[in-house]
C-alpha atoms as a PDB file:
ATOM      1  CA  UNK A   1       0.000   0.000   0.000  1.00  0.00           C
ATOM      2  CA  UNK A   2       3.187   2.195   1.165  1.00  0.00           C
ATOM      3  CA  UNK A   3       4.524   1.865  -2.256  1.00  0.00           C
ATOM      4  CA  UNK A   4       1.068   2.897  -4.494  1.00  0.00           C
ATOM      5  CA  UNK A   5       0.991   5.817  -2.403  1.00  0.00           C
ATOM      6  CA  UNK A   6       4.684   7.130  -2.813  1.00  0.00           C
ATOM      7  CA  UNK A   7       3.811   5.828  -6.936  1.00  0.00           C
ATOM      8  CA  UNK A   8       0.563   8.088  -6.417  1.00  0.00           C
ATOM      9  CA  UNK A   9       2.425  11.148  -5.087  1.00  0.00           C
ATOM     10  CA  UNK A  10       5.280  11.179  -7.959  1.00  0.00           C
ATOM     11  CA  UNK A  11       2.571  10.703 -10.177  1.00  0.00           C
ATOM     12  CA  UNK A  12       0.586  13.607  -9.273  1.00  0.00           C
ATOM     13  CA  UNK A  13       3.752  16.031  -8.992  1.00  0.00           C
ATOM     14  CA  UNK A  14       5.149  15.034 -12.363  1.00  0.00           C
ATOM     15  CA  UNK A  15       1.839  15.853 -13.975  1.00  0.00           C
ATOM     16  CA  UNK A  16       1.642  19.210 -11.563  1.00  0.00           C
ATOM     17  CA  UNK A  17       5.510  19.741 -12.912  1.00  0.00           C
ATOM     18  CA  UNK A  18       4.408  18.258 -16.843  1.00  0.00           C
ATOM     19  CA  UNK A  19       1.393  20.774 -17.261  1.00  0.00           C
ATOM     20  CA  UNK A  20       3.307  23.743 -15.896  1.00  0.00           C
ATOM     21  CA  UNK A  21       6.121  22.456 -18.804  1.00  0.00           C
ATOM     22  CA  UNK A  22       3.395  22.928 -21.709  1.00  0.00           C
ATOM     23  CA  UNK A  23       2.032  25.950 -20.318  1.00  0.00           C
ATOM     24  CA  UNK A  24       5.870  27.574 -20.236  1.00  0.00           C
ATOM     25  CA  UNK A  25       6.148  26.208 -23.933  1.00  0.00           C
ATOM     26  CA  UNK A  26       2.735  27.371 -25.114  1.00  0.00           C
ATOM     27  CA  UNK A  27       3.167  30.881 -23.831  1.00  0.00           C
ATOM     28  CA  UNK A  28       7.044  30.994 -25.277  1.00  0.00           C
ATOM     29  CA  UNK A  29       5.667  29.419 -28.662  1.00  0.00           C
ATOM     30  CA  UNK A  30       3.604  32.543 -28.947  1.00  0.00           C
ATOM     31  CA  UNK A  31       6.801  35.080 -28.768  1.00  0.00           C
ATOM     32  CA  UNK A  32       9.020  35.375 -31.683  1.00  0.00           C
ATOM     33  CA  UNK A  33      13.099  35.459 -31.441  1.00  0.00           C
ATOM     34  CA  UNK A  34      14.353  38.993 -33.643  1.00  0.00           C
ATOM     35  CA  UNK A  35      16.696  36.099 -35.421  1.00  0.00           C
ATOM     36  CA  UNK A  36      13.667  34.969 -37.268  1.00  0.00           C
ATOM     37  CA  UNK A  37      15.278  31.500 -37.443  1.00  0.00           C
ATOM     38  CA  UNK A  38      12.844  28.473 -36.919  1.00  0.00           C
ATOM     39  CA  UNK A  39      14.382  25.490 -34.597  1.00  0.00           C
ATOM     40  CA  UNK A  40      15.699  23.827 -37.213  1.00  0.00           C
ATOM     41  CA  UNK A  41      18.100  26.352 -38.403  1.00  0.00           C
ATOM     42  CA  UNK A  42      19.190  27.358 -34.700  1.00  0.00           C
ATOM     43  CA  UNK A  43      19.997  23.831 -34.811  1.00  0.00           C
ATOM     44  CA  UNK A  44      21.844  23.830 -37.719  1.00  0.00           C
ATOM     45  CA  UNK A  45      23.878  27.140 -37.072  1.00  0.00           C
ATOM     46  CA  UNK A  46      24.600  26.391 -33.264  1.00  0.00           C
ATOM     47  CA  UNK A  47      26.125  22.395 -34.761  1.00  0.00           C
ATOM     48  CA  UNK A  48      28.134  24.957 -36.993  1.00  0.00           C
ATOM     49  CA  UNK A  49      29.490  26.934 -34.373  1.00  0.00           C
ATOM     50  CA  UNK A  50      30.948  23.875 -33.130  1.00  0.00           C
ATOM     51  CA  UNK A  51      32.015  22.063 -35.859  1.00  0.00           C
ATOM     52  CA  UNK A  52      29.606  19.428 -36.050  1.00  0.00           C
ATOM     53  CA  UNK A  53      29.006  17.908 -39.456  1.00  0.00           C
ATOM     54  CA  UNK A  54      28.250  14.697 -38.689  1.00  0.00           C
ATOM     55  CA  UNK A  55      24.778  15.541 -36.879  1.00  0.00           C
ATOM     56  CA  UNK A  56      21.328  15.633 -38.852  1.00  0.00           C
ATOM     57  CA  UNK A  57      18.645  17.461 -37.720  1.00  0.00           C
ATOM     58  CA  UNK A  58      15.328  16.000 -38.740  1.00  0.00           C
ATOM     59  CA  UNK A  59      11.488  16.826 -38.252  1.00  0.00           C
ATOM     60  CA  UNK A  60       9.747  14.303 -35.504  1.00  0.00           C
ATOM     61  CA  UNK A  61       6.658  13.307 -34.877  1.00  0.00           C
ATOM     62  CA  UNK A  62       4.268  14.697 -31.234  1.00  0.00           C
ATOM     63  CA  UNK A  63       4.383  17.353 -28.850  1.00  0.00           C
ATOM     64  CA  UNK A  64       7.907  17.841 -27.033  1.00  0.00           C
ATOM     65  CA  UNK A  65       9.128  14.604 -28.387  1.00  0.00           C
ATOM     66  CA  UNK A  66      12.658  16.574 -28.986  1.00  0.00           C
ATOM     67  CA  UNK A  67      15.426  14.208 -28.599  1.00  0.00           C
ATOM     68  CA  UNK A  68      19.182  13.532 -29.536  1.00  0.00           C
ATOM     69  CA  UNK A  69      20.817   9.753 -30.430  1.00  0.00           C
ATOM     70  CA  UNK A  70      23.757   9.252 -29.782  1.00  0.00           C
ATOM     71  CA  UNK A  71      23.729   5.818 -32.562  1.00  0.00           C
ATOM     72  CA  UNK A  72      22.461   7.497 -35.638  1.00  0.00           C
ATOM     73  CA  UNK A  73      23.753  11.347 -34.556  1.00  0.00           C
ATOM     74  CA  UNK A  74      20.168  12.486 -35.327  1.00  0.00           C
ATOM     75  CA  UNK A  75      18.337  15.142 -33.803  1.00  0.00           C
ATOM     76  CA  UNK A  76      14.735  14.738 -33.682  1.00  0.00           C
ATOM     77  CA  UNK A  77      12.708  18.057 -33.532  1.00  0.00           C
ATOM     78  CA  UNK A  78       8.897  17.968 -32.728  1.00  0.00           C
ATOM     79  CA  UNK A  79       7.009  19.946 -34.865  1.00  0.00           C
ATOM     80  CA  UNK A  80       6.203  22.974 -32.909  1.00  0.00           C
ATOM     81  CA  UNK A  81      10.149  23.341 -32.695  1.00  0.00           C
ATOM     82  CA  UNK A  82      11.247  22.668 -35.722  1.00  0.00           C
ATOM     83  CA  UNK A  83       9.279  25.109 -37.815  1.00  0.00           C
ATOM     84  CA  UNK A  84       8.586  27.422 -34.955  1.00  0.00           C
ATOM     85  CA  UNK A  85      10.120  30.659 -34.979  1.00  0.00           C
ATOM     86  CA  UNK A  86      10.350  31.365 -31.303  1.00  0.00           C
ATOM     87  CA  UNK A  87      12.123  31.259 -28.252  1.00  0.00           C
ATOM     88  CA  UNK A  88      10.406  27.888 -27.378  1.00  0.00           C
ATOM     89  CA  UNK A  89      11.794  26.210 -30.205  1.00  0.00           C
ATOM     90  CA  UNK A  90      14.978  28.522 -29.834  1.00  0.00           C
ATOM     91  CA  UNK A  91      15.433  26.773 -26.460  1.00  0.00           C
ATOM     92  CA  UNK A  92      14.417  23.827 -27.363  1.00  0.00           C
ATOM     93  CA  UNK A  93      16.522  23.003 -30.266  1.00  0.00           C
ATOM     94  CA  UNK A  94      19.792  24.293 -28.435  1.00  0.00           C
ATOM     95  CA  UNK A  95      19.180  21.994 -25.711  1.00  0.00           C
ATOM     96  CA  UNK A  96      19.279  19.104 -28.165  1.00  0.00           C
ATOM     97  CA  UNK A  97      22.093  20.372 -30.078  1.00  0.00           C
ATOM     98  CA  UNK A  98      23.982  20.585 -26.753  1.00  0.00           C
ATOM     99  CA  UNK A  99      23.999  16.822 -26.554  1.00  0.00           C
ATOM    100  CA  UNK A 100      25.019  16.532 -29.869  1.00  0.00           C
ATOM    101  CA  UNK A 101      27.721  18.813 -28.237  1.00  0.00           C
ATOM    102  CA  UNK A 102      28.501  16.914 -25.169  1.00  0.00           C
ATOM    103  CA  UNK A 103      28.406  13.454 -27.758  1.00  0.00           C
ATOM    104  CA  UNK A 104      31.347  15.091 -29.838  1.00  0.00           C
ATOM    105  CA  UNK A 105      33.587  16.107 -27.037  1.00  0.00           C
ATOM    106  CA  UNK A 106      32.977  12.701 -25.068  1.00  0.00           C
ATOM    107  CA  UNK A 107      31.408  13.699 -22.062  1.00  0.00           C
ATOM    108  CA  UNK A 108      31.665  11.375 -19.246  1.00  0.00           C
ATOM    109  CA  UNK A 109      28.281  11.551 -17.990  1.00  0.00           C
ATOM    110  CA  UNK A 110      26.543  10.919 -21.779  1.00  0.00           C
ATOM    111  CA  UNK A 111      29.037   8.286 -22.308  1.00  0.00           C
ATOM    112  CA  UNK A 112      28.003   6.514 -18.813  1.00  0.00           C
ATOM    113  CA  UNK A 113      24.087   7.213 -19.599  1.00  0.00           C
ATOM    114  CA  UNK A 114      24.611   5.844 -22.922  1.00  0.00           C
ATOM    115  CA  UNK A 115      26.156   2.817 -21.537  1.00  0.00           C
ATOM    116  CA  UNK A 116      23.045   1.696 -18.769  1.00  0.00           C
ATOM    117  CA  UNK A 117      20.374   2.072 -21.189  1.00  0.00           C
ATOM    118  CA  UNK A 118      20.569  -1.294 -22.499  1.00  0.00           C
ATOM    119  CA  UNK A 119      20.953  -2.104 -18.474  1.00  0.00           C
ATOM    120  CA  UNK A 120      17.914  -0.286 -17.603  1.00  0.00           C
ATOM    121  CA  UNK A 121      15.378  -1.422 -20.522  1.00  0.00           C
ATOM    122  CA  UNK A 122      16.310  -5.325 -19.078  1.00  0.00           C
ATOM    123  CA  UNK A 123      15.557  -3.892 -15.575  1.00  0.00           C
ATOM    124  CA  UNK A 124      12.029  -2.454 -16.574  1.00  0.00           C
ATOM    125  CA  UNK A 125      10.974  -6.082 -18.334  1.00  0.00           C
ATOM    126  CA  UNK A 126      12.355  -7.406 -15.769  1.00  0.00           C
ATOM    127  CA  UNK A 127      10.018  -5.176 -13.205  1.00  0.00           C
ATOM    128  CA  UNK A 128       7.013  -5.703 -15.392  1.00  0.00           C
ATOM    129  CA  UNK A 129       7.081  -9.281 -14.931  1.00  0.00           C
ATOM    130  CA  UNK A 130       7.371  -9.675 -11.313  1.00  0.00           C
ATOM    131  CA  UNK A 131       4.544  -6.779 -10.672  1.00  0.00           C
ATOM    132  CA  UNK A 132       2.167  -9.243 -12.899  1.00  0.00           C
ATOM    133  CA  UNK A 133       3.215 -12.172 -10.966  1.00  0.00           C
ATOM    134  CA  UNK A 134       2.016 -10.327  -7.995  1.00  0.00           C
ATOM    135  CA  UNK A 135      -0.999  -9.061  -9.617  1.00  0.00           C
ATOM    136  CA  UNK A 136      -2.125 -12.567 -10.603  1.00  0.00           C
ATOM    137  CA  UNK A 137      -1.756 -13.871  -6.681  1.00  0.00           C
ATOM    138  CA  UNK A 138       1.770 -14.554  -6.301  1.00  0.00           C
ATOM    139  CA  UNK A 139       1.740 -11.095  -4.482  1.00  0.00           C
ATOM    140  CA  UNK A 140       2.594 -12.150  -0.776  1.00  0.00           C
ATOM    141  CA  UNK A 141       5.502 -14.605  -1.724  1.00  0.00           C
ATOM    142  CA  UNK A 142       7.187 -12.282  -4.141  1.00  0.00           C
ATOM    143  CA  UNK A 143       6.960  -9.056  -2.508  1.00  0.00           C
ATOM    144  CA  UNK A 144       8.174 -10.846   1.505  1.00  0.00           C
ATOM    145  CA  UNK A 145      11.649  -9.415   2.084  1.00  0.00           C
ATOM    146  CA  UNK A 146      12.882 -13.067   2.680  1.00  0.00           C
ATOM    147  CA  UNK A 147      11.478 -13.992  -1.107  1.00  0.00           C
ATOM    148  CA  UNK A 148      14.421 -13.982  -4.083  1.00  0.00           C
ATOM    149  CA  UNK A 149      12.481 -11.784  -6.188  1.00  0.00           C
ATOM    150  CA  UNK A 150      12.540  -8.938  -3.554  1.00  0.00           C
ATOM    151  CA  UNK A 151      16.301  -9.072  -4.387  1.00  0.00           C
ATOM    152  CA  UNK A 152      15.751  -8.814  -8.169  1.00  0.00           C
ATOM    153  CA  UNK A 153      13.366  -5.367  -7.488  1.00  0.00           C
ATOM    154  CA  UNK A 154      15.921  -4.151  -5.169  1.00  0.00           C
ATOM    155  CA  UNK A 155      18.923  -4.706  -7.574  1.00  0.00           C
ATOM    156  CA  UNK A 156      16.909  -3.210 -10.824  1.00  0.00           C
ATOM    157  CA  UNK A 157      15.101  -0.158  -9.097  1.00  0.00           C
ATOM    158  CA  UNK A 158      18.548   0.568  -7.955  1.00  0.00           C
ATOM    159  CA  UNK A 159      19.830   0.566 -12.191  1.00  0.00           C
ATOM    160  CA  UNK A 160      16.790   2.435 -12.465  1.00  0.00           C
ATOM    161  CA  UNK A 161      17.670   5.132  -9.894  1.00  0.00           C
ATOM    162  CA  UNK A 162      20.997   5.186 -10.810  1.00  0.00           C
ATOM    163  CA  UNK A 163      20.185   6.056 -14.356  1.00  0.00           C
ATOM    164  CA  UNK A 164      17.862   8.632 -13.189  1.00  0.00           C
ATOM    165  CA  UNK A 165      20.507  10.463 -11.027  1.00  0.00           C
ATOM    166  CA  UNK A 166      22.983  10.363 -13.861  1.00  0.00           C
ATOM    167  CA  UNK A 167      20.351  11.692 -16.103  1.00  0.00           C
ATOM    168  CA  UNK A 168      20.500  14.993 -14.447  1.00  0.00           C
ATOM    169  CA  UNK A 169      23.589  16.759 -14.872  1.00  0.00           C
ATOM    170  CA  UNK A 170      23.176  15.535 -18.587  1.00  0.00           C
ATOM    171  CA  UNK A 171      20.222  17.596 -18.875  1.00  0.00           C
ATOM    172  CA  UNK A 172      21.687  20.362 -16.953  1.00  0.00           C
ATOM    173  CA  UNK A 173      25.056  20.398 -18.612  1.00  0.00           C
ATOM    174  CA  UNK A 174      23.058  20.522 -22.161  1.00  0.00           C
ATOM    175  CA  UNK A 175      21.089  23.573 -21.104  1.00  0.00           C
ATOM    176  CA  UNK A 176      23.690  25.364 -19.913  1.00  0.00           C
ATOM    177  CA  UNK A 177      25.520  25.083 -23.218  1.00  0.00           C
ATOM    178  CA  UNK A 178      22.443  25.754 -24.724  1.00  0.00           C
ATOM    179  CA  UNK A 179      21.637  28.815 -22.773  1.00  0.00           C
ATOM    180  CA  UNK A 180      25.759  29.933 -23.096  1.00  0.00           C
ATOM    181  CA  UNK A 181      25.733  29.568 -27.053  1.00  0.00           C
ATOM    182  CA  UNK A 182      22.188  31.596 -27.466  1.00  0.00           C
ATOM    183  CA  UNK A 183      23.504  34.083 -25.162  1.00  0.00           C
ATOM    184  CA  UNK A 184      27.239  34.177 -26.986  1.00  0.00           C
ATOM    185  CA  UNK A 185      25.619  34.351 -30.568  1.00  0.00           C
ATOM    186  CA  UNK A 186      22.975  36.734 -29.901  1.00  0.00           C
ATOM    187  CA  UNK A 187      20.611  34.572 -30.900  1.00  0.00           C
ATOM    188  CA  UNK A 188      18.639  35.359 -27.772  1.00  0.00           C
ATOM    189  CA  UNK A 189      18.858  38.868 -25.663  1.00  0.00           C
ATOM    190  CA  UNK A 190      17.118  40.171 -23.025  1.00  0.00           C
ATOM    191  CA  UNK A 191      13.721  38.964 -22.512  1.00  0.00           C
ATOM    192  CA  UNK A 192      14.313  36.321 -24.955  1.00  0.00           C
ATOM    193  CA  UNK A 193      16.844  34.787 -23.447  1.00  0.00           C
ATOM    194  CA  UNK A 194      15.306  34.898 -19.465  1.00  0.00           C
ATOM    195  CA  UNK A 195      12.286  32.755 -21.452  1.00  0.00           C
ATOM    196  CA  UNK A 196      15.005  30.110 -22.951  1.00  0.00           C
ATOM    197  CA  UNK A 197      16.103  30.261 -19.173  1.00  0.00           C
ATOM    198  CA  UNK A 198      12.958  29.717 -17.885  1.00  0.00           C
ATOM    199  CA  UNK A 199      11.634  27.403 -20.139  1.00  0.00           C
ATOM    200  CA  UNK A 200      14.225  25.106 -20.283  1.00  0.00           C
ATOM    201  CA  UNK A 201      14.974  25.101 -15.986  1.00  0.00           C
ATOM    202  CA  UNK A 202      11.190  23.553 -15.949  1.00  0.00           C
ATOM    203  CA  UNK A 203      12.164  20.890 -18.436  1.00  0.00           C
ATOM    204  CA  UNK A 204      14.720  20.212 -16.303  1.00  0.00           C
ATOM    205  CA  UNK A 205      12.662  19.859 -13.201  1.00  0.00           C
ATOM    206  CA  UNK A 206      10.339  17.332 -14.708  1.00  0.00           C
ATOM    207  CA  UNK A 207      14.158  15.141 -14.516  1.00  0.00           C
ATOM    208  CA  UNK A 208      14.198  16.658 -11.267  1.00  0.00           C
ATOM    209  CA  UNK A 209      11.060  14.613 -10.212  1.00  0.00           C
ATOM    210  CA  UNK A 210      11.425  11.652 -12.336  1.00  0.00           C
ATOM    211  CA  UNK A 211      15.109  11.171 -10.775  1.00  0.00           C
ATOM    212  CA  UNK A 212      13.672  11.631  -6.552  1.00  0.00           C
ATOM    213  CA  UNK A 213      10.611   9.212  -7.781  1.00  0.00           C
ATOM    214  CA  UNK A 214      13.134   6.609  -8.687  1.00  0.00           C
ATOM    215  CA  UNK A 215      15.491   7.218  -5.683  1.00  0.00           C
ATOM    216  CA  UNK A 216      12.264   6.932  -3.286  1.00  0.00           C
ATOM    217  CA  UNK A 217      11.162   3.683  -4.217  1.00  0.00           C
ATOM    218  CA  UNK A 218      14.453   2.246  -4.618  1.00  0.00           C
ATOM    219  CA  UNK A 219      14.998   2.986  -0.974  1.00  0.00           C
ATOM    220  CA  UNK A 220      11.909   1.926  -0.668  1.00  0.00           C
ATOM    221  CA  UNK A 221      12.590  -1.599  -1.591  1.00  0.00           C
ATOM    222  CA  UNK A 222      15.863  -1.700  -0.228  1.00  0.00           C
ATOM    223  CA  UNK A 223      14.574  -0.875   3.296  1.00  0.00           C
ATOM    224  CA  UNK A 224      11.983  -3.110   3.022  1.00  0.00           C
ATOM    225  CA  UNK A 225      14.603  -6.094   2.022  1.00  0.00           C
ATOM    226  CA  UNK A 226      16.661  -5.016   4.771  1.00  0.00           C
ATOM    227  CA  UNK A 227      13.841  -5.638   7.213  1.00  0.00           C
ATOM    228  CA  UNK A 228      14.329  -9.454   7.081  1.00  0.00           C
ATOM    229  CA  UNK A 229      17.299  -9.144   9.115  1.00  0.00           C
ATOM    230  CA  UNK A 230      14.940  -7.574  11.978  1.00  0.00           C
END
C-alpha cells in the first residue's frame, strides 16, 4: 500500500511539474526570437558553431518529443520546434544540439548514460514481470523481504535510480551550453533569453522529479529487504 501511495504522489507532482512544462512552452511558442530562425536552423547554425558535421537534424513526430541519439547522430525536432520561430523552439533546439555537443567532445556523464540504457530497458521487463506475478496472486511470496524476487526489485530499481541520477547533470550540462551559445551568438537577448532560461529550468525539473521518484522507491525496496534481518 506504502509503495502505491509514494507511486501516487510522484505521479501527481510530475503531472503538476508536466502541465506547468506545456504551459511555459505554449506561452514561449507565442513570442518570436528577432533572429527569425525556426528550430531547425538554430539547430543547424549552433552544430556549426561547433564544428559538427556529422549531426542531422530531422522533423519528428508529437508534442515535445525533442530528442538527440547518440547511434544514428540524429536530432529529432517535434514539430512545434522545428518550424517554430520562437524562443520555445529557440530553447528547445539548443538543448538538443547541446547533446550533440557533449556526444562530440565525449562527455563522461553521456558516455556513462549511454552505456546503462541497455541495463535499464532489461531492468524495466524485468520489473514488469514480477509486478504481474504479484498481480495474478503470487503477491505475498514475491513481494516478503525473505522472497528472491525482492532481491531482483531491489537490484533493478537501484539501475533504475541510478540512471535517473545520472540523467540529471546531462540535462543540466546541455542547457547550460544551450543557454551559453544563445547568449554568446545573440541569438537570444534580453527577454528572450530569461524565457530560454525559464523554459528550459522547468524541463529540467520534470528530470528533477522523475530522478527523486526513482530514488524513493528504490529505498523503498531496499529498506523493506533489509527488514528481514529484523
Amino acid at each position: 500500500m506504502l509503495y502505491f501511495i509514494i507511486l501516487g504522489a510522484f505521479s501527481l507532482v510530475g503531472m503538476l511539474v508536466g502541465n506547468r512544462l506545456k504551459s511555459k512552452f505554449n506561452m514561449y511558442s507565442q513570442m518570436p526570437i528577432r533572429a527569425g530562425l525556426n528550430g531547425a536552423e538554430v539547430a543547424v547554425k549552433m552544430l556549426r558553431h561547433y564544428g559538427i558535421s556529422d549531426v542531422q537534424v530531422v522533423e519528428g513526430e508529437g508534442f515535445l518529443s525533442d530528442h538527440y541519439n547518440p547511434q544514428t547522430k540524429t536530432i529529432a525536432l517535434s514539430p512545434d520546434v522545428y518550424n517554430g520561430r520562437s524562443i520555445a523552439s529557440a530553447a528547445v533546439s539548443a538543448h538538443e544540439c547541446g547533446h550533440a555537443v557533449q556526444h562530440a567532445e565525449a562527455y563522461s556523464m553521456l558516455k556513462m548514460r549511454s552505456a546503462l540504457v541497455p541495463v535499464v530497458q532489461f531492468s524495466s521487463k524485468a520489473q514488469q514481470f514480477l509486478f504481474m506475478g504479484a498481480m495474478f496472486g503470487m503477491g505475498s511470496s514475491m513481494m516478503s523481504p525473505s522472497s528472491p524476487f525482492m532481491i531482483i526489485l531491489v537490484i533493478t530499481f537501484g539501475i533504475t535510480s541510478l540512471f535517473s541520477l545520472v540523467t540529471l547533470p546531462v540535462e543540466f550540462d546541455a542547457s547550460k551550453r544551450a543557454l551559453a551559445w544563445l547568449d554568446d551568438s545573440n541569438m537570444t537577448a534580453g527577454q528572450e533569453y530569461d524565457g530560454a532560461k525559464d523554459a528550459l529550468w522547468w524541463a529540467a525539473m520534470t528530470y528533477v522529479v522523475q530522478a527523486l521518484s526513482a530514488l524513493v522507491i528504490f529505498l523503498y525496496f531496499l529498506l523493506q529487504f533489509l527488514g528481514r534481518r529484523d
